[in-house]
PDB file of N, CA and C in Angstrom:
ATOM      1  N   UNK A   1       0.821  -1.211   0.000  1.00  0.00           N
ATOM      2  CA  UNK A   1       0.000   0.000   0.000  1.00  0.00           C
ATOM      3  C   UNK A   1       0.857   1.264   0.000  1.00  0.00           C
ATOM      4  N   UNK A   2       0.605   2.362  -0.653  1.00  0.00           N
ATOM      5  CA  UNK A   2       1.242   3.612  -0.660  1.00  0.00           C
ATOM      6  C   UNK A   2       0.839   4.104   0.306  1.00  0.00           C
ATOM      7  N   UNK A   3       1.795   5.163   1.188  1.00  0.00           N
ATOM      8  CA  UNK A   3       1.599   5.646   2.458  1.00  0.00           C
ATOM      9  C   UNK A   3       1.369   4.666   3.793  1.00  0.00           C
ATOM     10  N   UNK A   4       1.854   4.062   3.825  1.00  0.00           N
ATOM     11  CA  UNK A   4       1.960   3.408   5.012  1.00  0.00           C
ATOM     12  C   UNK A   4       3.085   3.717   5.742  1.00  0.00           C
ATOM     13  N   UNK A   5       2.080   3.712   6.859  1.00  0.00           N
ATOM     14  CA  UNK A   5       3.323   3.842   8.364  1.00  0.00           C
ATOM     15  C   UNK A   5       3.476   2.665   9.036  1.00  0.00           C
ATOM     16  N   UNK A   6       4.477   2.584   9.298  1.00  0.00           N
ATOM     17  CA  UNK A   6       4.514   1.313  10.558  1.00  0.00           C
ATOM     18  C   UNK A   6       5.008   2.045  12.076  1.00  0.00           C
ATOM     19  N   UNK A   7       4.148   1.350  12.781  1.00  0.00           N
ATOM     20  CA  UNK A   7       5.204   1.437  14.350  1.00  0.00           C
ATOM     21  C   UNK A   7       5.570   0.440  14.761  1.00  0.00           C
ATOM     22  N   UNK A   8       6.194   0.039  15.015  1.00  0.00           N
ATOM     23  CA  UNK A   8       6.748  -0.896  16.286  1.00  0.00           C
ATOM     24  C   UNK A   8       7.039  -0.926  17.986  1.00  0.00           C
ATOM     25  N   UNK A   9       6.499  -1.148  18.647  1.00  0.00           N
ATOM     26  CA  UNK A   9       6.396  -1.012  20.329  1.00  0.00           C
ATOM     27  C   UNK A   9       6.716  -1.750  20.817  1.00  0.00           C
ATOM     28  N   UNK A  10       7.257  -1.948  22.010  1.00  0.00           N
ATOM     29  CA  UNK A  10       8.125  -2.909  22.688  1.00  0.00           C
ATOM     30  C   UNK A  10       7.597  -2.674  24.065  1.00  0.00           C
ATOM     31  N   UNK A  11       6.824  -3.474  24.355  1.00  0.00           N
ATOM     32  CA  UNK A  11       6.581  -3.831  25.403  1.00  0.00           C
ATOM     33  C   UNK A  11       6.800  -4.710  26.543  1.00  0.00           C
ATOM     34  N   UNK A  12       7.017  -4.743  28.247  1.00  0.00           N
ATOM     35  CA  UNK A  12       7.162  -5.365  29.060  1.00  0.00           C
ATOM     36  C   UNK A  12       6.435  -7.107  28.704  1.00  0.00           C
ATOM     37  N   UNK A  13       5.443  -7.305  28.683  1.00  0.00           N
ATOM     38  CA  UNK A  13       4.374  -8.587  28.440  1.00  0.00           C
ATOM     39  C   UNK A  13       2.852  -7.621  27.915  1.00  0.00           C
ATOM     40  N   UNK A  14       2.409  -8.783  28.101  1.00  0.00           N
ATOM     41  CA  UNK A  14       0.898  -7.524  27.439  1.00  0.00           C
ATOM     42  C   UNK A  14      -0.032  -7.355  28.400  1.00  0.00           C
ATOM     43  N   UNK A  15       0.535  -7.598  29.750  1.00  0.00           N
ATOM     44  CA  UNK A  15      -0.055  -6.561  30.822  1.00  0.00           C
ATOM     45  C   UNK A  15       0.497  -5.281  30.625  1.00  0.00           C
ATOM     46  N   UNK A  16       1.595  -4.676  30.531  1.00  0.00           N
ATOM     47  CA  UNK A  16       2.649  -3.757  30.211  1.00  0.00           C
ATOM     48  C   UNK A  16       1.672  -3.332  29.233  1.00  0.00           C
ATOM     49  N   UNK A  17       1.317  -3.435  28.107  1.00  0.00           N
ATOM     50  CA  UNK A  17       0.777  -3.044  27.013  1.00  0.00           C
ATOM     51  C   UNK A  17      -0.624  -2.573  27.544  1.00  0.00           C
ATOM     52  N   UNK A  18      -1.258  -3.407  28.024  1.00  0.00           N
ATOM     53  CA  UNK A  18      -2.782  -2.950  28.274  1.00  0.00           C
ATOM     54  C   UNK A  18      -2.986  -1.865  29.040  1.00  0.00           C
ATOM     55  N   UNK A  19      -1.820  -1.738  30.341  1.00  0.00           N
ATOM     56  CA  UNK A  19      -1.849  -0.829  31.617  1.00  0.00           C
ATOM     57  C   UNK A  19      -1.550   0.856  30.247  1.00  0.00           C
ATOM     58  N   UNK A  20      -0.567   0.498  29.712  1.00  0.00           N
ATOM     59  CA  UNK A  20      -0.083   2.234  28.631  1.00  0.00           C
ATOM     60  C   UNK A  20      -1.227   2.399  28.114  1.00  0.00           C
ATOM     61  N   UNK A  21      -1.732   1.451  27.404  1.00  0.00           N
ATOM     62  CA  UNK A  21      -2.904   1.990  26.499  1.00  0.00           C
ATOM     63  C   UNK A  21      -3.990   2.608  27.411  1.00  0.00           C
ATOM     64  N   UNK A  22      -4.319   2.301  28.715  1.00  0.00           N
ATOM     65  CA  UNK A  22      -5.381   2.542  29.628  1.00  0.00           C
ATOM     66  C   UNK A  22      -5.064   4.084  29.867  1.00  0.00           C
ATOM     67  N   UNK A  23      -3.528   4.167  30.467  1.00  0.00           N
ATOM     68  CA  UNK A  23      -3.283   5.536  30.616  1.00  0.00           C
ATOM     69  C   UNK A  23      -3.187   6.612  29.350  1.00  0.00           C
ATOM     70  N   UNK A  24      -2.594   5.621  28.401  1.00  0.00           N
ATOM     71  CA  UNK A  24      -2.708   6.893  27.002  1.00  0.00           C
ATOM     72  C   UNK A  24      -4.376   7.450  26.911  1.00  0.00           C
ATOM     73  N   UNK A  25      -5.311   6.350  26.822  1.00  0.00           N
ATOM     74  CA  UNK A  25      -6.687   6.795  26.921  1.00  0.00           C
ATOM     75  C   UNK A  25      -7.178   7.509  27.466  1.00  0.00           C
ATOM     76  N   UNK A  26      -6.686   7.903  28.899  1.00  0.00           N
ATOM     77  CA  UNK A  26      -6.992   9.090  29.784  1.00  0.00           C
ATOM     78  C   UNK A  26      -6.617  10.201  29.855  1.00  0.00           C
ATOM     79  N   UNK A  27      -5.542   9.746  28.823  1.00  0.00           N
ATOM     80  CA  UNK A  27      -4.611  11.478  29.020  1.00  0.00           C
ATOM     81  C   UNK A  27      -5.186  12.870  28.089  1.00  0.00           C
ATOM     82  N   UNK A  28      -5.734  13.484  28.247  1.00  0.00           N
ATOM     83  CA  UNK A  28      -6.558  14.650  27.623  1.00  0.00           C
ATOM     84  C   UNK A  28      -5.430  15.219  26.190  1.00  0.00           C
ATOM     85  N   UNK A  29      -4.492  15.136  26.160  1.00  0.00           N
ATOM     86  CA  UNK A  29      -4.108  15.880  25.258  1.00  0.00           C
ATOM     87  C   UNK A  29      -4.370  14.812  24.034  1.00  0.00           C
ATOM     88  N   UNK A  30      -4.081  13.704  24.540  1.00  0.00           N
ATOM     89  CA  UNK A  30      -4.516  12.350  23.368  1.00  0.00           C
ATOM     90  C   UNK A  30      -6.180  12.363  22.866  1.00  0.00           C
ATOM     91  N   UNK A  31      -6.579  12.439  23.921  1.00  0.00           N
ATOM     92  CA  UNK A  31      -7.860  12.853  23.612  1.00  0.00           C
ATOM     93  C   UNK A  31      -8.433  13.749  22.941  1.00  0.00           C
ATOM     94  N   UNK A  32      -7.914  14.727  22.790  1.00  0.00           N
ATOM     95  CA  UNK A  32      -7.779  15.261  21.756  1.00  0.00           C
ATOM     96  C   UNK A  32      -7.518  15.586  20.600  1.00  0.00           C
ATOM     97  N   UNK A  33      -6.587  14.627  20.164  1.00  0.00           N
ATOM     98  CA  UNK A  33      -5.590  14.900  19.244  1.00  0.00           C
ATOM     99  C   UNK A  33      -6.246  13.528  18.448  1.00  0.00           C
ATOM    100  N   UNK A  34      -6.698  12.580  18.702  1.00  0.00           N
ATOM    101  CA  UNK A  34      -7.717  11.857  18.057  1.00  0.00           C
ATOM    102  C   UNK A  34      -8.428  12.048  17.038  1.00  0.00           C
ATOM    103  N   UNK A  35      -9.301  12.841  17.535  1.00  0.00           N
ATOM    104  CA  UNK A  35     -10.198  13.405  16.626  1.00  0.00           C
ATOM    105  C   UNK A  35      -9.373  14.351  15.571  1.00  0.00           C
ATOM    106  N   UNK A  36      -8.713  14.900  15.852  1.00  0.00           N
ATOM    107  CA  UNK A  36      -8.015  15.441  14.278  1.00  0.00           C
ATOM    108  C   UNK A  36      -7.149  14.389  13.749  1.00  0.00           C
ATOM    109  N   UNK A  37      -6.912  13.712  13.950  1.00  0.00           N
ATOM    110  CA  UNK A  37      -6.219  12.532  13.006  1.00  0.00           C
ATOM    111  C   UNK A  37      -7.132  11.666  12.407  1.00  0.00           C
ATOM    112  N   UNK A  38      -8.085  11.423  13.342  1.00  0.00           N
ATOM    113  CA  UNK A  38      -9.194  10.236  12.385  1.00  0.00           C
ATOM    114  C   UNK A  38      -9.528   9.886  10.983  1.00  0.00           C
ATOM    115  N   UNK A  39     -10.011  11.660  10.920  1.00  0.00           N
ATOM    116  CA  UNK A  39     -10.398  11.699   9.383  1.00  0.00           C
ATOM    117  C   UNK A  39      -9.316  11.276   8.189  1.00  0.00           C
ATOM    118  N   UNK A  40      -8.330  11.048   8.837  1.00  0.00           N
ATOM    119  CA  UNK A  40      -6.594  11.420   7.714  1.00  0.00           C
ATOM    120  C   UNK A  40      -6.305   9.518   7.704  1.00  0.00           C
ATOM    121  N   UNK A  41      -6.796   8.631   8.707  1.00  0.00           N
ATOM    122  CA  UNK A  41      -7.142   7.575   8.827  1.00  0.00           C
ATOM    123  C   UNK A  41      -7.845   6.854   7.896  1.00  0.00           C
ATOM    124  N   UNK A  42      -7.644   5.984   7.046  1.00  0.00           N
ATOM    125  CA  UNK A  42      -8.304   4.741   6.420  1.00  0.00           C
ATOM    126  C   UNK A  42      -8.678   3.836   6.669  1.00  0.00           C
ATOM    127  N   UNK A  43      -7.316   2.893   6.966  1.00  0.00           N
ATOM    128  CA  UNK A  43      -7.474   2.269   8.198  1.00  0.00           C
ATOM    129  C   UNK A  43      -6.198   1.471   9.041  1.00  0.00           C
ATOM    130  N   UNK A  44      -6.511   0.706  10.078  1.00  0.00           N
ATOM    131  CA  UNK A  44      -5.600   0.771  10.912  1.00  0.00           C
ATOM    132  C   UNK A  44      -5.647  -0.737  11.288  1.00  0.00           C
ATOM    133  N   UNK A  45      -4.564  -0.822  11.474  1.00  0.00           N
ATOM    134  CA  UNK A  45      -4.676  -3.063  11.500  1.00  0.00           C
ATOM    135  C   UNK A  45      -3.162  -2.754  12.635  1.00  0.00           C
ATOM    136  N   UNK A  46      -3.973  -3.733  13.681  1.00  0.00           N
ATOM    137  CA  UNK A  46      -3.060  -3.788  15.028  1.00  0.00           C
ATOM    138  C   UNK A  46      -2.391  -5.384  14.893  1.00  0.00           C
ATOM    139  N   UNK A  47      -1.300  -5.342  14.918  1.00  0.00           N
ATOM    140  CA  UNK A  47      -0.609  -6.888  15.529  1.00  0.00           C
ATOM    141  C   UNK A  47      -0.239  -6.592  17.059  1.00  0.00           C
ATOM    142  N   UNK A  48       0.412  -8.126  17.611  1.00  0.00           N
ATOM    143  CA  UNK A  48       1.053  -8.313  19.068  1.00  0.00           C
ATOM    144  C   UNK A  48       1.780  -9.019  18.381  1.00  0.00           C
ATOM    145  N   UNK A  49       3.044  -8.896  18.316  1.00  0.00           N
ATOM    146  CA  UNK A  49       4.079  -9.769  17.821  1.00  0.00           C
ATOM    147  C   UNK A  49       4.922 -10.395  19.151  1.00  0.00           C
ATOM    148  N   UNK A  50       5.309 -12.088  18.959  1.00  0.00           N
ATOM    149  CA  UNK A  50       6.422 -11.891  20.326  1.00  0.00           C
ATOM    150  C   UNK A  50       7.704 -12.157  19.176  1.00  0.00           C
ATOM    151  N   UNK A  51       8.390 -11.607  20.163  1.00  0.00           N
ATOM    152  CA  UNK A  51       9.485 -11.801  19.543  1.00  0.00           C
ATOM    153  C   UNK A  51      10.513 -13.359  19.806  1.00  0.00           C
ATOM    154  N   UNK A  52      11.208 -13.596  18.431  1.00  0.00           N
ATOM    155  CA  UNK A  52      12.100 -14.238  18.291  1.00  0.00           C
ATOM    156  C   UNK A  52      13.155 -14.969  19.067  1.00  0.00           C
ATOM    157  N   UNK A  53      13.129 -16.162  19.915  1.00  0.00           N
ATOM    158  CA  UNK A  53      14.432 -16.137  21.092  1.00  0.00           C
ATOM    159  C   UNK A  53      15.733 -15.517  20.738  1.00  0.00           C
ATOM    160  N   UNK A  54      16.449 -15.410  19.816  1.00  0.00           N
ATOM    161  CA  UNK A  54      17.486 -14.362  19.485  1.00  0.00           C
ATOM    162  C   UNK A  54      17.250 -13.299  19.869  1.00  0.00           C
ATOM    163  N   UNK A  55      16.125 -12.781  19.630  1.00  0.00           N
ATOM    164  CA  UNK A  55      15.718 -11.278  19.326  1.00  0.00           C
ATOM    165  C   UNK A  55      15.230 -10.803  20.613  1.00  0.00           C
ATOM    166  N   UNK A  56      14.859 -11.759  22.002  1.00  0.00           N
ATOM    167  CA  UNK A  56      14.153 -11.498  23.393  1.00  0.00           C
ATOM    168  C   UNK A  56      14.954 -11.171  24.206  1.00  0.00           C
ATOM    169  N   UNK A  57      16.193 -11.424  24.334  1.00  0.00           N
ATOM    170  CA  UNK A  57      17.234 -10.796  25.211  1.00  0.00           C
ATOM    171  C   UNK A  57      17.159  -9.290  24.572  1.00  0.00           C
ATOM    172  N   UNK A  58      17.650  -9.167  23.819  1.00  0.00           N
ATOM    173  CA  UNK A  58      18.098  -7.785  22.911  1.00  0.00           C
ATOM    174  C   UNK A  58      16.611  -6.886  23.938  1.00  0.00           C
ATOM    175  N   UNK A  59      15.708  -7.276  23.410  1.00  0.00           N
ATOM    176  CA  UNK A  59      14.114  -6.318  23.732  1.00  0.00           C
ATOM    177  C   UNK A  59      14.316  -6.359  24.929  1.00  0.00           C
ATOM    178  N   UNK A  60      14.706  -7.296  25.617  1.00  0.00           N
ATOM    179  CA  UNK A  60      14.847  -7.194  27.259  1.00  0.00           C
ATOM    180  C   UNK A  60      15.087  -5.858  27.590  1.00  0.00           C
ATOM    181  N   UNK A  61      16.765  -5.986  27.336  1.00  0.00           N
ATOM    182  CA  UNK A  61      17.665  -5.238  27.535  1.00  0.00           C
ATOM    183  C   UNK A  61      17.341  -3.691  27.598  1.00  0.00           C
ATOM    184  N   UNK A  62      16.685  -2.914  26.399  1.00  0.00           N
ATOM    185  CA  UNK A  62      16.099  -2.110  26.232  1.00  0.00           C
ATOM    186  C   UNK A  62      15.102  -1.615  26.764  1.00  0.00           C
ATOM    187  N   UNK A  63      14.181  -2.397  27.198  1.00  0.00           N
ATOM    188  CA  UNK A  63      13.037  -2.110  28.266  1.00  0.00           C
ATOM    189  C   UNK A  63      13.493  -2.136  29.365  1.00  0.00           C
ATOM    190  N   UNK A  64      14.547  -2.704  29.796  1.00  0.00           N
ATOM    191  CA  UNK A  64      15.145  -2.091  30.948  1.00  0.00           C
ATOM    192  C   UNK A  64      15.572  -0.754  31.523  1.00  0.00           C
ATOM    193  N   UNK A  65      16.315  -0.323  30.590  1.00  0.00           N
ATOM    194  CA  UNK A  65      16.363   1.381  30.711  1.00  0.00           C
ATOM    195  C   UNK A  65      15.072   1.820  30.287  1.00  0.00           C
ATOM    196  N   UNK A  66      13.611   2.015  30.014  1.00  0.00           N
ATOM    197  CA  UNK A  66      13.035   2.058  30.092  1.00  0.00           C
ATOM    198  C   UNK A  66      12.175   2.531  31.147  1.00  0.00           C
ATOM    199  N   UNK A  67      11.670   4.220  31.691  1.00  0.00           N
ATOM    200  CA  UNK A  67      10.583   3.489  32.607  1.00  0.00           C
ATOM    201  C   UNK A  67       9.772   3.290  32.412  1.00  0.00           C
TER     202      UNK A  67
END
């Protein structure tokens, strides 16, 4: 597809994940800022990827310095 973004997020487990998203949801400036992006939106397709045993130390590591 043309124009695509990707993100990638690295999360603790997907308690870690659920607890951010709860607080991103509350936070008013997000809340805001929603609604002007929507319309610019098509659409939006979520994965949970785990990662790779090679690749799980590395993500560790990083979420460690992390708060």
């Amino acid at each position: 597809p043309q124009n695509m973004v990707v993100h990638l997020w690295a999360y603790r487990d997907i308690t870690d994940r659920e607890q951010r998203r709860t607080e991103l949801a509350a936070d008013a400036g997000w809340r805001a800022y929603v609604p002007k992006i929507k319309p610019l939106m098509l659409v939006q397709e979520t994965r949970i990827l785990k990662p790779a045993g090679f690749f799980a130390d590395w993500v560790k590591s990083q979420l460690e310095t992390r708060p």
